[in-house]
N, C-alpha and C. Protein backbone atom coordinates (compact mmCIF):
# COMPACT_ATOMS: atom_id res chain seq x y z
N UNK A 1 -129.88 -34.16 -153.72
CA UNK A 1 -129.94 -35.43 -154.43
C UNK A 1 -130.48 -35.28 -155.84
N UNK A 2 -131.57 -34.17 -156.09
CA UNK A 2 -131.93 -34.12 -157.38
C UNK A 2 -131.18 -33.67 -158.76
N UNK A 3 -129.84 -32.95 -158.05
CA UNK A 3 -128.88 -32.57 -159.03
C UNK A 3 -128.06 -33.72 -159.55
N UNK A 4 -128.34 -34.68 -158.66
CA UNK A 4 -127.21 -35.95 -159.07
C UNK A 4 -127.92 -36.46 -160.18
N UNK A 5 -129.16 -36.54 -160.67
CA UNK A 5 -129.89 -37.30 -161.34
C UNK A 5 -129.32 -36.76 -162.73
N UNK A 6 -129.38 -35.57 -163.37
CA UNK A 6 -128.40 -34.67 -164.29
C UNK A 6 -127.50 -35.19 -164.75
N UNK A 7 -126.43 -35.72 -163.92
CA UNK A 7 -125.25 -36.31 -164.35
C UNK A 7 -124.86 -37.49 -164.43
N UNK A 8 -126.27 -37.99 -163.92
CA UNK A 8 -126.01 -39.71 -164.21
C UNK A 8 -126.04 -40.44 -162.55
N UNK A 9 -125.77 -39.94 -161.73
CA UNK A 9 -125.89 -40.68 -160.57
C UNK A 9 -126.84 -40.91 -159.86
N UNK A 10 -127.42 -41.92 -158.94
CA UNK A 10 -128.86 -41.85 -158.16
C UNK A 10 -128.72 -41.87 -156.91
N UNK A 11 -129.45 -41.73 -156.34
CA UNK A 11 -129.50 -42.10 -155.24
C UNK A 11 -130.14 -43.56 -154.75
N UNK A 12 -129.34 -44.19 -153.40
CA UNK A 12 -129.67 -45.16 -153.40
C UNK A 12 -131.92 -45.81 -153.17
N UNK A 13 -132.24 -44.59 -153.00
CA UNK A 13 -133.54 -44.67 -153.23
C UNK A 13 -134.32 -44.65 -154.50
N UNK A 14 -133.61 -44.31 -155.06
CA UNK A 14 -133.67 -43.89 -157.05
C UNK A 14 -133.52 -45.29 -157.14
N UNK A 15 -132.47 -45.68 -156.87
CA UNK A 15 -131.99 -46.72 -157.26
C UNK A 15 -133.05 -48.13 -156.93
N UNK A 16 -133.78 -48.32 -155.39
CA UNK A 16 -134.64 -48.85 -154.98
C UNK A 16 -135.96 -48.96 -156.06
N UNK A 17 -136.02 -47.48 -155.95
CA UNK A 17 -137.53 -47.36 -156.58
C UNK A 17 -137.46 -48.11 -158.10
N UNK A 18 -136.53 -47.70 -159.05
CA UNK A 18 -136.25 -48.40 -159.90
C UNK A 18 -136.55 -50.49 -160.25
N UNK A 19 -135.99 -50.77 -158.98
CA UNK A 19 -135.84 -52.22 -158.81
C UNK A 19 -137.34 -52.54 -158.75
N UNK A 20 -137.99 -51.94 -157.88
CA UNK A 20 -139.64 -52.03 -157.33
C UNK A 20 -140.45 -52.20 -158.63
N UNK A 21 -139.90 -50.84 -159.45
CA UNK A 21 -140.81 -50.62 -160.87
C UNK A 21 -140.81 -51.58 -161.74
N UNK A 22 -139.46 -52.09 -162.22
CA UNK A 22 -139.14 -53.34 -162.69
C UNK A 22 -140.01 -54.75 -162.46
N UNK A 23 -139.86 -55.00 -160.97
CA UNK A 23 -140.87 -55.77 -160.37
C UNK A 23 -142.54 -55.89 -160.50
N UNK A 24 -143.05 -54.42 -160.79
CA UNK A 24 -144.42 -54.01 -160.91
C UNK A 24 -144.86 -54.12 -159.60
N UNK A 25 -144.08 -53.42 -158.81
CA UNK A 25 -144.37 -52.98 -157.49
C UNK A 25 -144.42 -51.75 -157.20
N UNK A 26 -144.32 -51.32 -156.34
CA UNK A 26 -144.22 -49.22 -155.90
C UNK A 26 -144.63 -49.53 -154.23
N UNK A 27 -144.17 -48.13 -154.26
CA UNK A 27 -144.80 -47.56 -152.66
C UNK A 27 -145.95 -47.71 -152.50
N UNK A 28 -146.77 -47.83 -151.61
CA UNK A 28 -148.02 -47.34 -151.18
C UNK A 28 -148.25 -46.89 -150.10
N UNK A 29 -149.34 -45.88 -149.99
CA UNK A 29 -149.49 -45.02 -148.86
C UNK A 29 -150.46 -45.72 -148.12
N UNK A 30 -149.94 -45.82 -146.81
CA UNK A 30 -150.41 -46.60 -145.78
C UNK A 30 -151.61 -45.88 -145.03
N UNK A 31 -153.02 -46.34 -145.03
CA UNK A 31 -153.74 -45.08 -144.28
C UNK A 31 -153.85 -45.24 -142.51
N UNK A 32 -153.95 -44.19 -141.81
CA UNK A 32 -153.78 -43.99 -140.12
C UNK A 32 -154.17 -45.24 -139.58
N UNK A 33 -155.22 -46.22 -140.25
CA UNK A 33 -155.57 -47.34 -139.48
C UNK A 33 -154.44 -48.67 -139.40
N UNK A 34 -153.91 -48.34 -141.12
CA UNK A 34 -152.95 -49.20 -141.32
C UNK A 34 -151.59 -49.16 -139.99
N UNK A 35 -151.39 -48.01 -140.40
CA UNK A 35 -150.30 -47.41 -139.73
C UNK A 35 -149.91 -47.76 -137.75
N UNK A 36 -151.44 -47.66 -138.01
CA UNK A 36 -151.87 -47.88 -136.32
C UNK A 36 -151.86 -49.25 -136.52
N UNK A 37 -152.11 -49.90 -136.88
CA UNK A 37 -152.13 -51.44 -136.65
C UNK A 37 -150.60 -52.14 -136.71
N UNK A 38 -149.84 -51.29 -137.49
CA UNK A 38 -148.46 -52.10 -137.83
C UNK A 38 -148.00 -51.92 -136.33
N UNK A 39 -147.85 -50.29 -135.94
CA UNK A 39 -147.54 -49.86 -134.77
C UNK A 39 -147.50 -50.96 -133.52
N UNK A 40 -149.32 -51.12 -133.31
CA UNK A 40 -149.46 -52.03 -132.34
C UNK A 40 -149.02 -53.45 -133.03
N UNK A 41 -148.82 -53.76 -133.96
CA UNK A 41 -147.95 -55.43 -134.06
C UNK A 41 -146.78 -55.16 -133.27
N UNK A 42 -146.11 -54.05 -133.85
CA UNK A 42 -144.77 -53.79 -133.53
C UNK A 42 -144.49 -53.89 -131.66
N UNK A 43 -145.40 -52.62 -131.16
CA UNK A 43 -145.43 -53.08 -129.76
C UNK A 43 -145.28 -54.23 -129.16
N UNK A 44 -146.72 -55.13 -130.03
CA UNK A 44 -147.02 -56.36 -129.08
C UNK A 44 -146.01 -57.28 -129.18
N UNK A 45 -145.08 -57.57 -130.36
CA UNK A 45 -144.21 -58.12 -130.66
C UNK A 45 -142.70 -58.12 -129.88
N UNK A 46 -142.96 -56.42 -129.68
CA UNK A 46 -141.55 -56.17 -128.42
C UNK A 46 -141.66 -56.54 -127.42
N UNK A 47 -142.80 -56.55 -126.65
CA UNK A 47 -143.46 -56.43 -125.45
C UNK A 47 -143.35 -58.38 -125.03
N UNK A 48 -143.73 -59.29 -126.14
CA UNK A 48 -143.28 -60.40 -126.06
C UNK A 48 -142.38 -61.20 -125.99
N UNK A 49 -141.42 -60.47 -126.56
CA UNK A 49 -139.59 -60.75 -127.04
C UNK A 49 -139.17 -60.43 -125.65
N UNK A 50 -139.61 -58.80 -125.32
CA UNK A 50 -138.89 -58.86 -123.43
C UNK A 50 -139.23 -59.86 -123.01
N UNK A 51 -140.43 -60.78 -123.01
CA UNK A 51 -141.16 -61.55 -121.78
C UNK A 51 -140.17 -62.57 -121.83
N UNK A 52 -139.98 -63.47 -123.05
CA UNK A 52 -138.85 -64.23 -123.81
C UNK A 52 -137.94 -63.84 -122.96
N UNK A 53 -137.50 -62.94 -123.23
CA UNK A 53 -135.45 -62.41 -122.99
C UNK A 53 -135.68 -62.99 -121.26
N UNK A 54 -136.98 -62.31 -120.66
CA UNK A 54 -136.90 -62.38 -119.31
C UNK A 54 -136.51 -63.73 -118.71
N UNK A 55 -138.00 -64.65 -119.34
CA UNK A 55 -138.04 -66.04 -119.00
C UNK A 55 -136.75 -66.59 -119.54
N UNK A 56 -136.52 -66.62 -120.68
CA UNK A 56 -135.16 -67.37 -120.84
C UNK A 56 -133.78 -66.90 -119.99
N UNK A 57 -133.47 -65.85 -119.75
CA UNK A 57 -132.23 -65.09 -119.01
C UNK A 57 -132.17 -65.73 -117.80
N UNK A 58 -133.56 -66.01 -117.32
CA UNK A 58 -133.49 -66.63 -116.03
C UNK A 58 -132.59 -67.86 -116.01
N UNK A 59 -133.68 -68.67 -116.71
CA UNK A 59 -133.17 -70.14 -116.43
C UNK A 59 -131.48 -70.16 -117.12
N UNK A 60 -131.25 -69.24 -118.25
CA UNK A 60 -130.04 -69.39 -118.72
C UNK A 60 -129.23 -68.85 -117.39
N UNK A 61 -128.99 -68.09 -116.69
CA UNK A 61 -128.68 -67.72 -115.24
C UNK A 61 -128.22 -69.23 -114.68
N UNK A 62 -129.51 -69.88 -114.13
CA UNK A 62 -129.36 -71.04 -113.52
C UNK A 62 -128.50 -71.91 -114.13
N UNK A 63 -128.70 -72.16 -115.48
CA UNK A 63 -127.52 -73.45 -116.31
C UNK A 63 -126.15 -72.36 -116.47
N UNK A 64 -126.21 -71.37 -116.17
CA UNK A 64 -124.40 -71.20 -116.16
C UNK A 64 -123.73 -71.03 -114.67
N UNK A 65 -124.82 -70.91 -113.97
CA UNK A 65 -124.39 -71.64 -112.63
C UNK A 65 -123.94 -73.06 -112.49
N UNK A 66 -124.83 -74.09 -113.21
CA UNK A 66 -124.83 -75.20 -112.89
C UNK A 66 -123.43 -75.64 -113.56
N UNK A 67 -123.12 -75.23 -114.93
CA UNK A 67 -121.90 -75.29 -115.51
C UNK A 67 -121.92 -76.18 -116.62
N UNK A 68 -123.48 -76.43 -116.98
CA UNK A 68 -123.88 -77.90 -118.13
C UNK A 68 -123.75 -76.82 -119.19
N UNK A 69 -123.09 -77.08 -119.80
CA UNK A 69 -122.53 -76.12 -121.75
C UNK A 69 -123.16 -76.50 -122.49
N UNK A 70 -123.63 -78.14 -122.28
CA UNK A 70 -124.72 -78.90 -123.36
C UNK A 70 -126.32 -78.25 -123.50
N UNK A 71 -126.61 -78.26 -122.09
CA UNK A 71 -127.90 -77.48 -121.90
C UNK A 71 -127.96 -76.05 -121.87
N UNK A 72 -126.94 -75.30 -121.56
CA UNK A 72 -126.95 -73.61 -121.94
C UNK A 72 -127.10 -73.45 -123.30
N UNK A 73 -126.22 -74.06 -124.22
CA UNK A 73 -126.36 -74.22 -125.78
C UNK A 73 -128.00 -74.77 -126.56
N UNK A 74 -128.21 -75.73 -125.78
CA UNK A 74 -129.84 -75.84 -125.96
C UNK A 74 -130.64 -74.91 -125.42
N UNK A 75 -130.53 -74.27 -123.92
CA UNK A 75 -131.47 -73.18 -123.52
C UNK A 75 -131.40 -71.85 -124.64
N UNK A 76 -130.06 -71.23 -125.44
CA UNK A 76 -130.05 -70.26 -126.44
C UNK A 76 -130.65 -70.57 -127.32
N UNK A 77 -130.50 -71.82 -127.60
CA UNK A 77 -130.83 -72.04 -129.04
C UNK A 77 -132.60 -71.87 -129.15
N UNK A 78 -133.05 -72.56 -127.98
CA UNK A 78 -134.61 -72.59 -127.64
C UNK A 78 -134.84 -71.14 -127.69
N UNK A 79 -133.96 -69.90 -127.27
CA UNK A 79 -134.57 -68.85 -127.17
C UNK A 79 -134.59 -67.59 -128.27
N UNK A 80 -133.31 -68.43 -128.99
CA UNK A 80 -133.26 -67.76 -130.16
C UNK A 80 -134.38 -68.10 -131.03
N UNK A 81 -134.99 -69.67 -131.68
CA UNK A 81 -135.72 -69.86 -131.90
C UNK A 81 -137.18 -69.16 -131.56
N UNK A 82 -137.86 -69.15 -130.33
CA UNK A 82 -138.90 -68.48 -130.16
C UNK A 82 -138.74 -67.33 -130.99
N UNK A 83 -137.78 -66.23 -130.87
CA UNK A 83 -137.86 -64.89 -130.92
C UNK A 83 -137.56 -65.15 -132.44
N UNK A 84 -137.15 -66.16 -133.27
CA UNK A 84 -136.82 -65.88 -134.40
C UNK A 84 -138.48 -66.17 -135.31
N UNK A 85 -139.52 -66.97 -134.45
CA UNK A 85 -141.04 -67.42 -134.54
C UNK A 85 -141.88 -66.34 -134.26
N UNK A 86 -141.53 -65.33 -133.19
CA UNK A 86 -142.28 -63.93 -133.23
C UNK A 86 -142.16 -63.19 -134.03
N UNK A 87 -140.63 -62.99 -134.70
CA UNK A 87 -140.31 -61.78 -135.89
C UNK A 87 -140.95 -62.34 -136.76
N UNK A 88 -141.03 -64.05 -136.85
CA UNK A 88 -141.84 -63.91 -138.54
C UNK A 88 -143.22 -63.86 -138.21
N UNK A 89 -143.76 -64.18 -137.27
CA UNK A 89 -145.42 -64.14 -137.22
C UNK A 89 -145.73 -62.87 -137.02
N UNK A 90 -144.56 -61.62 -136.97
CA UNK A 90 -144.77 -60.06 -137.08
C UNK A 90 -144.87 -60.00 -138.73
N UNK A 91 -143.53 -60.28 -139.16
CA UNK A 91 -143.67 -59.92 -140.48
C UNK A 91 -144.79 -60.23 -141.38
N UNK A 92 -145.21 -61.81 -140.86
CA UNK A 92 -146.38 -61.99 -141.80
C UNK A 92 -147.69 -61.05 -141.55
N UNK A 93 -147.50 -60.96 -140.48
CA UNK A 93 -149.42 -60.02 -139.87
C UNK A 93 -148.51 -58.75 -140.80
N UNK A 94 -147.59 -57.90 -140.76
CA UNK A 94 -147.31 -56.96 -141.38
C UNK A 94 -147.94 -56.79 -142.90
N UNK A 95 -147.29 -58.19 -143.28
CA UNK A 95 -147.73 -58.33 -144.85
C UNK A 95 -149.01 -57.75 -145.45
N UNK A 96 -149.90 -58.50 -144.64
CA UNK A 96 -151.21 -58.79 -144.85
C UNK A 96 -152.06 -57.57 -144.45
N UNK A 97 -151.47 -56.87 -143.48
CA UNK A 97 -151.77 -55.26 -143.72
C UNK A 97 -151.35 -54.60 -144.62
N UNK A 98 -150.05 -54.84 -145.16
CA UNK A 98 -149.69 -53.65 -146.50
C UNK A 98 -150.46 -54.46 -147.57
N UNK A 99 -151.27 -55.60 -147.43
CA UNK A 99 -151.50 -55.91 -148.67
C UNK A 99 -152.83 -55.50 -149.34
């Protein structure tokens, strides 16, 4: 990748880092505690989403037995929702560690 830089081309990380600098942003090095903490968000976050998939799969089970399309469409939507309320209450605790 470093020969491309020579002739004019970047790489798409060149290219990243660039945008960041612009911004008055950069990398930062995350230390073992950090690291460990994102980790366990990350876990606890999966570990919740199964519980989700579980509880909802169920009852979604039962309403496509029953054959109501009105309420299967509301049971997804309810479950998409939750899990779309865990990813951001991950991302934010994320934040606030890289910050």
């Amino acid at each position: 990748m470093g020969e491309n830089k020579g002739n004019g081309l970047k790489s798409a990380f060149d290219l990243a880092m660039e945008r960041l600098a612009k911004k008055g942003e950069s990398l930062t090095t995350l230390t073992a505690e950090q690291k460990s903490a994102l980790a366990d968000i990350g876990a606890r976050t999966k570990a919740k989403i199964a519980e989700i998939e579980i509880l909802f799969d169920r009852k979604i089970g039962e309403i496509r037995a029953s054959g109501d399309a009105d309420a299967l469409a509301k049971i997804e939507e309810e479950k998409r929702a939750e899990i779309a309320k865990l990813r951001d209450r991950e991302e934010s605790e994320r934040r606030k560690i890289r910050a």
